[in-house]
N, C-alpha and C. Protein backbone atom coordinates (compact mmCIF):
# COMPACT_ATOMS: atom_id res chain seq x y z
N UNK A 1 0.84 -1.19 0.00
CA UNK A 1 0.00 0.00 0.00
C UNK A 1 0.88 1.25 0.00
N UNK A 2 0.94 2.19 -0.62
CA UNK A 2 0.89 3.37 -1.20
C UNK A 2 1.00 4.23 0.12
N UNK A 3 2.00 5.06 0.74
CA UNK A 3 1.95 5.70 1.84
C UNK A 3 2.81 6.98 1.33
N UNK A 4 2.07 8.19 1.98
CA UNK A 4 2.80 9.92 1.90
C UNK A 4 3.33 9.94 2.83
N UNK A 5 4.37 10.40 2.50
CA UNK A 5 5.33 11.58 3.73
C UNK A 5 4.89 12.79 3.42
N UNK A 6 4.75 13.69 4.39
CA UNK A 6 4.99 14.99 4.19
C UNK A 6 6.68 15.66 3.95
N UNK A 7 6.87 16.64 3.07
CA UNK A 7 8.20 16.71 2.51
C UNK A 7 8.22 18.14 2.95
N UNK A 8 7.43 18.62 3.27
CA UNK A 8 7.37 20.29 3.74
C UNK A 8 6.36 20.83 2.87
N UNK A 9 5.73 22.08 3.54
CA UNK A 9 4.45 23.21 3.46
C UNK A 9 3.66 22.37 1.85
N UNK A 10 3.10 21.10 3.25
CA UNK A 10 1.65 21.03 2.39
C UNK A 10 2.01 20.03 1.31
N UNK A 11 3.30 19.66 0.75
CA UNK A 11 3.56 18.70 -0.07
C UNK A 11 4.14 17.31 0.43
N UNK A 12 4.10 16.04 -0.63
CA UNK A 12 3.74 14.69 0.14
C UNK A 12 4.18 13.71 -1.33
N UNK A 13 5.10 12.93 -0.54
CA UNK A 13 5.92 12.11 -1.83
C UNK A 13 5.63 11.03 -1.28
N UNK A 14 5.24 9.71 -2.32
CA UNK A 14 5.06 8.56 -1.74
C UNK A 14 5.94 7.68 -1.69
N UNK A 15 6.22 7.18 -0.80
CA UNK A 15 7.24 6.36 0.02
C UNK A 15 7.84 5.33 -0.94
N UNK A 16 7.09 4.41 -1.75
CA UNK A 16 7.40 3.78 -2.74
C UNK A 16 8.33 4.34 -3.92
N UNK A 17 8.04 5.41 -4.09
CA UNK A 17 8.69 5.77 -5.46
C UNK A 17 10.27 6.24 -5.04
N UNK A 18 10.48 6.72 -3.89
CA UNK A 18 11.67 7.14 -3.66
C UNK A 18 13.18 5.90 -3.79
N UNK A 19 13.89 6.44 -4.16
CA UNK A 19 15.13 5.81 -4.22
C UNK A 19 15.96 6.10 -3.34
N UNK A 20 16.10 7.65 -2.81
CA UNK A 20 17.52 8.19 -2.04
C UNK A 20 17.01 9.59 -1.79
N UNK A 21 17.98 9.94 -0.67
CA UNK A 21 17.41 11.52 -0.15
C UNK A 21 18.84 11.80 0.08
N UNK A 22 19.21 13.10 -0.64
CA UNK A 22 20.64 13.20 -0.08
C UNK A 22 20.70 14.92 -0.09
N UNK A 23 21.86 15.20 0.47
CA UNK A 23 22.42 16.82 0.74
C UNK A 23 22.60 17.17 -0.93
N UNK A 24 21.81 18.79 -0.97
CA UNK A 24 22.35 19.12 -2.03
C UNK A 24 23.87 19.80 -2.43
N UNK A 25 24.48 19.83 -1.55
CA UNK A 25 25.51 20.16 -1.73
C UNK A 25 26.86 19.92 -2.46
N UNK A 26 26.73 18.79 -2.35
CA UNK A 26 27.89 17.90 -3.54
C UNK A 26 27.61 18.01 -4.87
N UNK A 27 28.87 18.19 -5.57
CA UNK A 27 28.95 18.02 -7.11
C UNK A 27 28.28 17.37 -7.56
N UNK A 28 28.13 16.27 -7.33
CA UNK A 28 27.50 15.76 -8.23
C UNK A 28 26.22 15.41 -8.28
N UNK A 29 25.65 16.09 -6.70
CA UNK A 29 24.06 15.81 -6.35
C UNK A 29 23.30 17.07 -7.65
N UNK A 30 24.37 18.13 -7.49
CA UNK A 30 24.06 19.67 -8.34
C UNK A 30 23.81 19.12 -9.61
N UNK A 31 25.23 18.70 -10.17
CA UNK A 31 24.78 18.14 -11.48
C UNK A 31 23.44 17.56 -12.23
N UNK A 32 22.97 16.47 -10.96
CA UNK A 32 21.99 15.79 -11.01
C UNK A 32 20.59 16.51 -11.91
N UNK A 33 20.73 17.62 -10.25
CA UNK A 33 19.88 18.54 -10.18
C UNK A 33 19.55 19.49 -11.54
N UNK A 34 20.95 19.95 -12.36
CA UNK A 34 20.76 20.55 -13.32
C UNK A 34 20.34 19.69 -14.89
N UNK A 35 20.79 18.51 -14.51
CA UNK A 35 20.47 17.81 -16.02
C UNK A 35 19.03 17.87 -15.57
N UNK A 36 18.40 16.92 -14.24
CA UNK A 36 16.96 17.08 -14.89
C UNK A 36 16.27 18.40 -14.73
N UNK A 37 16.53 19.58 -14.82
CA UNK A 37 16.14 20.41 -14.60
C UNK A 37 15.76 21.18 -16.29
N UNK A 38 17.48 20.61 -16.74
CA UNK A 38 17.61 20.84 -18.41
C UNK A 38 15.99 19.85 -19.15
N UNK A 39 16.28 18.63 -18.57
CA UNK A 39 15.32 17.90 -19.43
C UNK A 39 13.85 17.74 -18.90
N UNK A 40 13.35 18.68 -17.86
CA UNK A 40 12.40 18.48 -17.87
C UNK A 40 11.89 17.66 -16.52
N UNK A 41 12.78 17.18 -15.74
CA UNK A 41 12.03 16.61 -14.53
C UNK A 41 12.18 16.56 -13.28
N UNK A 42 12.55 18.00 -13.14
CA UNK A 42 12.46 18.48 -11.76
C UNK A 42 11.62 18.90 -11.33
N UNK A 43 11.20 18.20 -9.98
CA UNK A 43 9.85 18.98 -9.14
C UNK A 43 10.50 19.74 -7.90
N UNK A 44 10.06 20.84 -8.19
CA UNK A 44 10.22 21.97 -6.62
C UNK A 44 9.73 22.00 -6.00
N UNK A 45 9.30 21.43 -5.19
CA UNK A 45 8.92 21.59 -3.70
C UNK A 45 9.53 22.29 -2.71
N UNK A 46 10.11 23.15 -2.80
CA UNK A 46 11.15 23.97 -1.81
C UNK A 46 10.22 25.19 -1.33
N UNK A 47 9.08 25.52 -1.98
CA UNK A 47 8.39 26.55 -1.47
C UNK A 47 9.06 28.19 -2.15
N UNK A 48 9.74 28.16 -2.71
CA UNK A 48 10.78 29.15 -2.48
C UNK A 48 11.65 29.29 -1.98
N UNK A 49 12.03 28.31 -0.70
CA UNK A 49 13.08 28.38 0.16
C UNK A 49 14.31 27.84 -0.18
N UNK A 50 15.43 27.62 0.36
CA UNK A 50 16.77 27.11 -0.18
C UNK A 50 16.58 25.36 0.14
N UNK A 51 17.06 24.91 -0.90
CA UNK A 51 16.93 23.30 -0.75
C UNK A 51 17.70 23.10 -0.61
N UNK A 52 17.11 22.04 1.06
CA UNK A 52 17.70 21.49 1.60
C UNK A 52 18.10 19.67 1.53
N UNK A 53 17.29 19.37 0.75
CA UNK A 53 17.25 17.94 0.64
C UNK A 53 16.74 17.42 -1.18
N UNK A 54 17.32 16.47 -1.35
CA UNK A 54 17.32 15.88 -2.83
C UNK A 54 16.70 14.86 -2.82
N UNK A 55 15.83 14.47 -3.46
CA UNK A 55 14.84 13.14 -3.42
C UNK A 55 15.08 12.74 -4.48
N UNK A 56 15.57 11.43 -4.89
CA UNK A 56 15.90 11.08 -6.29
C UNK A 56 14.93 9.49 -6.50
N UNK A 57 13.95 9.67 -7.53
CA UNK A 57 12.42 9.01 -7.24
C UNK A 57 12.96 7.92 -8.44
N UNK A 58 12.26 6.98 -8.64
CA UNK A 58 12.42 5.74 -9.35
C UNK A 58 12.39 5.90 -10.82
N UNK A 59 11.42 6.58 -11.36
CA UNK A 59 11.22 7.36 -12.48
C UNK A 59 12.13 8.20 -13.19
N UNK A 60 13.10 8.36 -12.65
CA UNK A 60 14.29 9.46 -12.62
C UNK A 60 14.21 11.16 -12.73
N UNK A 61 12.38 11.41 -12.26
CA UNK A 61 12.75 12.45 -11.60
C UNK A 61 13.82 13.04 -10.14
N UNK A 62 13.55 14.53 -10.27
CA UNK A 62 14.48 15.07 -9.28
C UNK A 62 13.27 15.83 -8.21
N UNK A 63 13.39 15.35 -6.89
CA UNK A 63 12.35 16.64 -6.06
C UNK A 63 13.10 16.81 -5.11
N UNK A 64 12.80 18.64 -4.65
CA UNK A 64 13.64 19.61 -3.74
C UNK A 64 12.78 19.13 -2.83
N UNK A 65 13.25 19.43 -1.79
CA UNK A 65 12.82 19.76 -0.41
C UNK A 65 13.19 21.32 -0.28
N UNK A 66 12.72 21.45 0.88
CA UNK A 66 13.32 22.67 1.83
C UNK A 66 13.79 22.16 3.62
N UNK A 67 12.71 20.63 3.47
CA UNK A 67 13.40 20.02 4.19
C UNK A 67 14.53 19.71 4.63
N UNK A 68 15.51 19.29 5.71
CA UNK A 68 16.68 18.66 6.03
C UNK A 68 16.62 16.84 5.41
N UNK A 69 17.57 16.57 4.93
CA UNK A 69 17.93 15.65 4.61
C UNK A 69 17.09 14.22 6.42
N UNK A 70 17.87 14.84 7.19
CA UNK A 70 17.26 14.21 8.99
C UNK A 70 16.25 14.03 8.84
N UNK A 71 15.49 15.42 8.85
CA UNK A 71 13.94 14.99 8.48
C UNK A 71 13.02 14.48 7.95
N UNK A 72 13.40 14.47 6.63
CA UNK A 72 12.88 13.57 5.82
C UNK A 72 12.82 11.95 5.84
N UNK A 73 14.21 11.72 6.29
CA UNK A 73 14.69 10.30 6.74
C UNK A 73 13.92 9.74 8.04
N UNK A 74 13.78 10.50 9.07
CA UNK A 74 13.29 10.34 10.23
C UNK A 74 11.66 10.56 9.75
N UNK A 75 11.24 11.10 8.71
CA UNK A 75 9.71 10.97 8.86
C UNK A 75 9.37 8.75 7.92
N UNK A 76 10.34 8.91 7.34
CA UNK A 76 10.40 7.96 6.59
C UNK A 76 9.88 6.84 7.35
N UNK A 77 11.43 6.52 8.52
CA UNK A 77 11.77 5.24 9.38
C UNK A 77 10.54 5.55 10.39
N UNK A 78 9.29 6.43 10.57
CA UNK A 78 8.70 6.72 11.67
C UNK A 78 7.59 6.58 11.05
N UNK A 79 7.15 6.01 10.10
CA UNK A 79 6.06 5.46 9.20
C UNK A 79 4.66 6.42 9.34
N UNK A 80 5.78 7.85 9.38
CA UNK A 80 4.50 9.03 9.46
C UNK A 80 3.97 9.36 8.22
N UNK A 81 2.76 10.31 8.61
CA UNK A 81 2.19 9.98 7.09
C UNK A 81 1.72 11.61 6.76
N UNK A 82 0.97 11.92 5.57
CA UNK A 82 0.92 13.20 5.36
C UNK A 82 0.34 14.08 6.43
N UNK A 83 -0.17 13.73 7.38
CA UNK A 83 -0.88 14.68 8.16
C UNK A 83 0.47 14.99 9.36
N UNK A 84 1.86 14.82 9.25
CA UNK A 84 2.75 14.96 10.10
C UNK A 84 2.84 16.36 10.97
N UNK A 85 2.88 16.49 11.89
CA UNK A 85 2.92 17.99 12.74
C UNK A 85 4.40 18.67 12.10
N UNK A 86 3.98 20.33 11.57
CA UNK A 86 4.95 20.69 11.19
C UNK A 86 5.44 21.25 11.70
N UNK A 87 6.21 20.79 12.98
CA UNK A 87 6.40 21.63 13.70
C UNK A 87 8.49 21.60 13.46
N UNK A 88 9.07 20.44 12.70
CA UNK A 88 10.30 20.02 11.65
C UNK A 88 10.29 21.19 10.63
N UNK A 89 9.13 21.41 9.88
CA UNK A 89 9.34 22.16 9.26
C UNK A 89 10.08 23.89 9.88
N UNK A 90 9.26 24.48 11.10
CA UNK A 90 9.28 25.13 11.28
C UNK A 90 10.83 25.18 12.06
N UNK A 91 11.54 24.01 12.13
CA UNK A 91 13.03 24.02 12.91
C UNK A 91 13.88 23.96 11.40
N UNK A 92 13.30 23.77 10.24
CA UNK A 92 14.49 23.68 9.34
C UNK A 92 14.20 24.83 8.54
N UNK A 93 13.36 25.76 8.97
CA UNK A 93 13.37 26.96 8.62
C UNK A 93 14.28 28.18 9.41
N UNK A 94 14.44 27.75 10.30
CA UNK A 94 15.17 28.43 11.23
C UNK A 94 17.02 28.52 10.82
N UNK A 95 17.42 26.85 9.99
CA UNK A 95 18.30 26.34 10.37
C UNK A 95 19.09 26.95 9.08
């Protein structure tokens, strides 16, 4: 069965499709980021905010967070679901 995470403000990736969540910071996560961005299959979810986390989905799209990489992982292993208290969000806004 088919389960959401919440990924930050209001958006929700399903648990199945994900492959990997990593820091955007590395070369080659960027790269990633810019080819599918070139071809068409990047989803933003960052709100506007600076992304914090890389979701790299089965399909070989690309989705931002604004989330922390922690968070996301920890909503994962905690088999929470879209209705999660945002109260993560509001600490990785800070951060």
């Amino acid at each position: 069965m088919a389960r959401l995470i919440n990924i930050g403000f209001g958006n929700a990736v399903n648990t199945d499709k994900v492959l990997a969540v990593a820091s955007p910071v590395a070369a080659p996560i960027k790269r990633m980021v810019s080819h599918a961005r070139d071809n068409g299959l990047l989803i933003d979810a960052s709100q506007g905010r600076k992304t914090k986390a890389v979701l790299v989905l089965e399909d070989g799209r690309i989705l931002l967070s604004a989330l922390q990489p922690e968070t996301i992982t920890r909503r994962f292993n905690a088999g929470s679901d879209f209705s999660n208290d945002i109260s993560d969000e509001r600490t990785d806004d800070l951060a």
